[in-house]
N, C-alpha and C. Protein backbone atom coordinates (compact mmCIF):
# COMPACT_ATOMS: atom_id res chain seq x y z
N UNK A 1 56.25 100.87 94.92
CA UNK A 1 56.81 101.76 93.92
C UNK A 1 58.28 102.07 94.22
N UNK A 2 58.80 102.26 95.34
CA UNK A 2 59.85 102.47 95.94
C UNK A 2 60.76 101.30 95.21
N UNK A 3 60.70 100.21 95.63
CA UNK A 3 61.33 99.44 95.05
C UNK A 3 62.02 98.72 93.86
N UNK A 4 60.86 99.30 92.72
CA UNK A 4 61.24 99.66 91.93
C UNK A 4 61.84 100.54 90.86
N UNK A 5 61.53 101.40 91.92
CA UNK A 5 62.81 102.77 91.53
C UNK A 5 64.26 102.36 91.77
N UNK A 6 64.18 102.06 93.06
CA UNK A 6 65.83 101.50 93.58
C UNK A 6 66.44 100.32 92.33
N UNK A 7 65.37 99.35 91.77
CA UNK A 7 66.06 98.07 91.17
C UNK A 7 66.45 99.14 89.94
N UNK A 8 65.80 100.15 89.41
CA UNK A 8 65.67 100.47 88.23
C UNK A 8 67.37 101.38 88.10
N UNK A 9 67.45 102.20 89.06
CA UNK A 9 68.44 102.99 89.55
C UNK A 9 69.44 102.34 89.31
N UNK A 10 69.50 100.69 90.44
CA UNK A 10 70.60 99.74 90.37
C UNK A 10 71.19 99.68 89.33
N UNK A 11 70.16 99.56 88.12
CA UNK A 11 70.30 98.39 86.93
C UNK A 11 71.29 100.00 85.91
N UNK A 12 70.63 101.14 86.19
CA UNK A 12 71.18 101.95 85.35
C UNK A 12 72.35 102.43 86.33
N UNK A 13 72.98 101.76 86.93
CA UNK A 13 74.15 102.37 87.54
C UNK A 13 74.93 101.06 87.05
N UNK A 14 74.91 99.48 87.35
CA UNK A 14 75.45 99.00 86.59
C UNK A 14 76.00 99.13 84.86
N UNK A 15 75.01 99.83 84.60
CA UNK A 15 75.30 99.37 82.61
C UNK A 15 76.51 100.75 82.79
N UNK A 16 75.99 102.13 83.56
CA UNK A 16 77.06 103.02 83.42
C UNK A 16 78.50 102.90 84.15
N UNK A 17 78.64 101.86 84.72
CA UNK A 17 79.88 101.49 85.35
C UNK A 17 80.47 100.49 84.39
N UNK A 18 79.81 99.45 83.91
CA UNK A 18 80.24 98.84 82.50
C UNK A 18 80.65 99.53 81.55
N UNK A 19 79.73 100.24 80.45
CA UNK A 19 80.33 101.44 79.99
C UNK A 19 81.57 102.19 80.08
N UNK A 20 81.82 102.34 81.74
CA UNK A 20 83.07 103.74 81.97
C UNK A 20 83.96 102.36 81.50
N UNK A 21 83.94 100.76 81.78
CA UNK A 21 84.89 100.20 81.72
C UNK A 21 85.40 99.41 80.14
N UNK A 22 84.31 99.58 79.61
CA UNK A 22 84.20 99.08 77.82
C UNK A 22 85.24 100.47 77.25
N UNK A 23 84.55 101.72 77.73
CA UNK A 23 85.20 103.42 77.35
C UNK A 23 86.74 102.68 77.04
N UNK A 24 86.98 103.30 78.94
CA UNK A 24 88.45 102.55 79.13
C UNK A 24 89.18 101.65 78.46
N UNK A 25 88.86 100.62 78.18
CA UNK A 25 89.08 99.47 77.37
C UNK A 25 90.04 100.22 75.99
N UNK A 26 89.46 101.00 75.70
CA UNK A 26 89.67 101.55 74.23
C UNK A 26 90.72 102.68 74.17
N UNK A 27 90.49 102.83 75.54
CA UNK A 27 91.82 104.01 75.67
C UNK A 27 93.62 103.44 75.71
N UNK A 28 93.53 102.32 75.85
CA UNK A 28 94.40 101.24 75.90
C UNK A 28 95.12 101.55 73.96
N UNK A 29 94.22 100.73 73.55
CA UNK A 29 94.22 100.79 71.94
C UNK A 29 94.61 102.10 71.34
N UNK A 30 93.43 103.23 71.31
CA UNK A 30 93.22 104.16 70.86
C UNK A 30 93.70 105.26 71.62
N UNK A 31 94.41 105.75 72.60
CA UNK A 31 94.99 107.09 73.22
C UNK A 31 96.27 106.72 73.45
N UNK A 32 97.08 105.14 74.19
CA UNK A 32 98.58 105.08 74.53
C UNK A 32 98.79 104.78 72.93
N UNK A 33 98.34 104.15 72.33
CA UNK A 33 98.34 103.14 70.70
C UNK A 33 98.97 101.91 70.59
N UNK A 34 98.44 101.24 71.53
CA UNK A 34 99.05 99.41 71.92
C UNK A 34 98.68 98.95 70.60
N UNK A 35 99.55 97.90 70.05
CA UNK A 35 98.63 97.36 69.22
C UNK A 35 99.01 96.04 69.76
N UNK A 36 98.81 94.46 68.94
CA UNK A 36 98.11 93.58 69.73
C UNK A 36 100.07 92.85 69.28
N UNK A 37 101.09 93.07 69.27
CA UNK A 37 102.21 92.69 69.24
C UNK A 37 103.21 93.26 70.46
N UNK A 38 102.24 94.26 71.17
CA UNK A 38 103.14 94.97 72.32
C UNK A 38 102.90 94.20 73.62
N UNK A 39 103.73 93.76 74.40
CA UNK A 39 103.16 93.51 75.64
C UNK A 39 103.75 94.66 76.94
N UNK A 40 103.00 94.79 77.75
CA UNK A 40 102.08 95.91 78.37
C UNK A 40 102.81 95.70 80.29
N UNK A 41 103.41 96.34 80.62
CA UNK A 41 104.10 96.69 82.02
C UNK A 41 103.87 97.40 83.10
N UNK A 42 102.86 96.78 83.64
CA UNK A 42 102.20 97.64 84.80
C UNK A 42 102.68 97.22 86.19
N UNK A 43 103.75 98.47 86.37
CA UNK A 43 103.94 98.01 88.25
C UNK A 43 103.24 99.08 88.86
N UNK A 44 101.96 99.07 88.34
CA UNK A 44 101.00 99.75 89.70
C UNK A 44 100.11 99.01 89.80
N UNK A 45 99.36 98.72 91.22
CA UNK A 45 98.50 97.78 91.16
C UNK A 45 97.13 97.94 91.01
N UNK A 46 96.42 96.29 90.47
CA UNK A 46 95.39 96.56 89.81
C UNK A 46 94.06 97.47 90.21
N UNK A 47 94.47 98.05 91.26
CA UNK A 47 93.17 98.87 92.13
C UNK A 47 93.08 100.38 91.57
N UNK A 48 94.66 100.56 90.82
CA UNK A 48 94.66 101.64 90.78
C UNK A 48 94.13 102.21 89.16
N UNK A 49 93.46 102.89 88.60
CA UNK A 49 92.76 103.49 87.81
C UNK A 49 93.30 103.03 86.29
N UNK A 50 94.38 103.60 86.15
CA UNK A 50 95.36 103.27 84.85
C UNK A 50 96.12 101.70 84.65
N UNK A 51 96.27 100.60 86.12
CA UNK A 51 96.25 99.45 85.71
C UNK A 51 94.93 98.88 85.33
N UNK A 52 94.57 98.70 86.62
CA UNK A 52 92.50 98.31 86.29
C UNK A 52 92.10 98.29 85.15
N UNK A 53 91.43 99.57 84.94
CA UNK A 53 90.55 99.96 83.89
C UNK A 53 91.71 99.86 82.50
N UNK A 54 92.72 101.12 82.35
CA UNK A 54 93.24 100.70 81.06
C UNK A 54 94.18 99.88 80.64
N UNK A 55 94.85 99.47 81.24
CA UNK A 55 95.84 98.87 80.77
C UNK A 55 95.07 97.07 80.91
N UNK A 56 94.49 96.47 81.92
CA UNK A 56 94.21 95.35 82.27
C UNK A 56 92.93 95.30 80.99
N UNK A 57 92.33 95.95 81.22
CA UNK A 57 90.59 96.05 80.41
C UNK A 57 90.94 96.13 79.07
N UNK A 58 92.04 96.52 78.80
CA UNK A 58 92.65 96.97 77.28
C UNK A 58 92.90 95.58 76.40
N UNK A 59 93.83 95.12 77.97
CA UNK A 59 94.74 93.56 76.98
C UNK A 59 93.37 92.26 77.05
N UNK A 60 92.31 92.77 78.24
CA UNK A 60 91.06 91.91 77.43
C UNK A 60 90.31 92.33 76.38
N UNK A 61 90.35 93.67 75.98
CA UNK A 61 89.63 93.58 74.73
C UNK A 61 90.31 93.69 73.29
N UNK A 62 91.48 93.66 73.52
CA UNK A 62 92.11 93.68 72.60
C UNK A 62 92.90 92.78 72.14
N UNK A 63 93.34 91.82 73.13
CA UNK A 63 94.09 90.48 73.43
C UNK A 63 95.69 91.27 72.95
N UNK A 64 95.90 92.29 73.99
CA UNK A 64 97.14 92.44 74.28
C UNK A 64 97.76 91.80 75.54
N UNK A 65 99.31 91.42 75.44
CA UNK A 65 99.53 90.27 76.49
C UNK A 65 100.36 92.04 77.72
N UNK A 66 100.27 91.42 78.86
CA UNK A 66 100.43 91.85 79.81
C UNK A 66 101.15 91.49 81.37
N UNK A 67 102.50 92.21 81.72
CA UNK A 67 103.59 91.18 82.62
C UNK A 67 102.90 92.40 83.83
N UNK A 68 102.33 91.20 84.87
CA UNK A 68 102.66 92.28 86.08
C UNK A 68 103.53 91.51 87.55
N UNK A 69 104.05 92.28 88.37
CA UNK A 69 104.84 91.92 89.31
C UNK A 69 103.86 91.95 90.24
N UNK A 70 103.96 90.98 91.71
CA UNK A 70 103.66 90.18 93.21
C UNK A 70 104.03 92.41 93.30
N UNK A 71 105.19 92.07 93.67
CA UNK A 71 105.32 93.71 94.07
C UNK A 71 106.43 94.23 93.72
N UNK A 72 106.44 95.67 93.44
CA UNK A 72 106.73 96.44 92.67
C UNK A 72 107.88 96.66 93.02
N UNK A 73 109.42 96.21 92.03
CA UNK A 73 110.96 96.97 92.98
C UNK A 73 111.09 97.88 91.62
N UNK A 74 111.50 99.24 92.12
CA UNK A 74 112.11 99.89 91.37
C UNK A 74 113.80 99.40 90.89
N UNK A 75 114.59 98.60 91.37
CA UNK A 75 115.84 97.97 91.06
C UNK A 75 115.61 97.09 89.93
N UNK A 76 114.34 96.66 90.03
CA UNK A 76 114.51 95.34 88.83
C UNK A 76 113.68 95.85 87.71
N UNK A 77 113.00 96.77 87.88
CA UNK A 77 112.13 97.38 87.06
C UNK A 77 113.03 97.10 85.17
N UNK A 78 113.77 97.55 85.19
CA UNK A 78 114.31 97.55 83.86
C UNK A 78 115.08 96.72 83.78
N UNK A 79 115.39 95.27 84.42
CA UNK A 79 115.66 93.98 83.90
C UNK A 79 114.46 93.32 83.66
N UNK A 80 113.47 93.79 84.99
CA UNK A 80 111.72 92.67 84.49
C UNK A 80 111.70 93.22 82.69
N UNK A 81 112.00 94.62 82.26
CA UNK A 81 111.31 94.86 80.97
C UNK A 81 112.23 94.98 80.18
N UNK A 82 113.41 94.04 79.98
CA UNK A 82 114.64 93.23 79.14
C UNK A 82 113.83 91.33 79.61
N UNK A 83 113.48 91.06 80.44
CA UNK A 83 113.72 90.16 80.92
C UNK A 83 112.28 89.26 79.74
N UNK A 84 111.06 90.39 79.55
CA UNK A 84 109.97 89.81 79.35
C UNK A 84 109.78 90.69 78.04
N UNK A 85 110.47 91.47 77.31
CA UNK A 85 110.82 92.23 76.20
C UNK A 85 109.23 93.13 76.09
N UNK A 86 109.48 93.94 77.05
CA UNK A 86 108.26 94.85 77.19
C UNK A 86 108.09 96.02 76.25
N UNK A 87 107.26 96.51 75.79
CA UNK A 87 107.27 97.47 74.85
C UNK A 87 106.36 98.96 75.18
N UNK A 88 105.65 98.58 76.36
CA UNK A 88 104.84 99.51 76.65
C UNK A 88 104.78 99.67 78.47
N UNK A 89 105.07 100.75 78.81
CA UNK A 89 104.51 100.53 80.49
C UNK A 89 103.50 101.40 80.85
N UNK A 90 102.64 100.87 81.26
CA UNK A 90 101.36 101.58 81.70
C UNK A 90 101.72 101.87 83.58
């Protein structure tokens, strides 16, 4: 019986971690208001909450395009977003 509590648990902790990330997805679209002609400037990296989930999860469900940098210089920051005609920075 045990064991199937745990798989059952598993399975409903996956779909709600999917979920938080489908949510997210939409907050991209629907709370910054990307639409699918903007491309999207994230120099924080992908671990962190607002690249990850919205901004990355966004331009897959929405097929918004998205420039990110190896690592992050604040000096080039605003030639990378002349350079790649950025419209949004997450």
């Amino acid at each position: 019986m045990g064991s199937i509590f745990r798989t059952n648990y598993f399975y409903t902790f996956c779909l709600s971690v999917r979920f938080s990330y489908i949510l997210a997805a939409g907050g991209c679209h629907t709370v910054i208001g990307c639409r699918k002609s903007d491309i999207i400037y994230s120099p924080l990296p992908l671990y962190h909450s607002v690249a990850g989930m919205i901004a990355l999860a966004g331009t897959f469900h929405h097929g918004i395009s998205m420039v990110m940098r190896t690592k992050f210089s604040a000096s080039n920051y605003w030639s990378d977003c002349v350079k790649y005609n950025v419209t949004v920075s997450a």
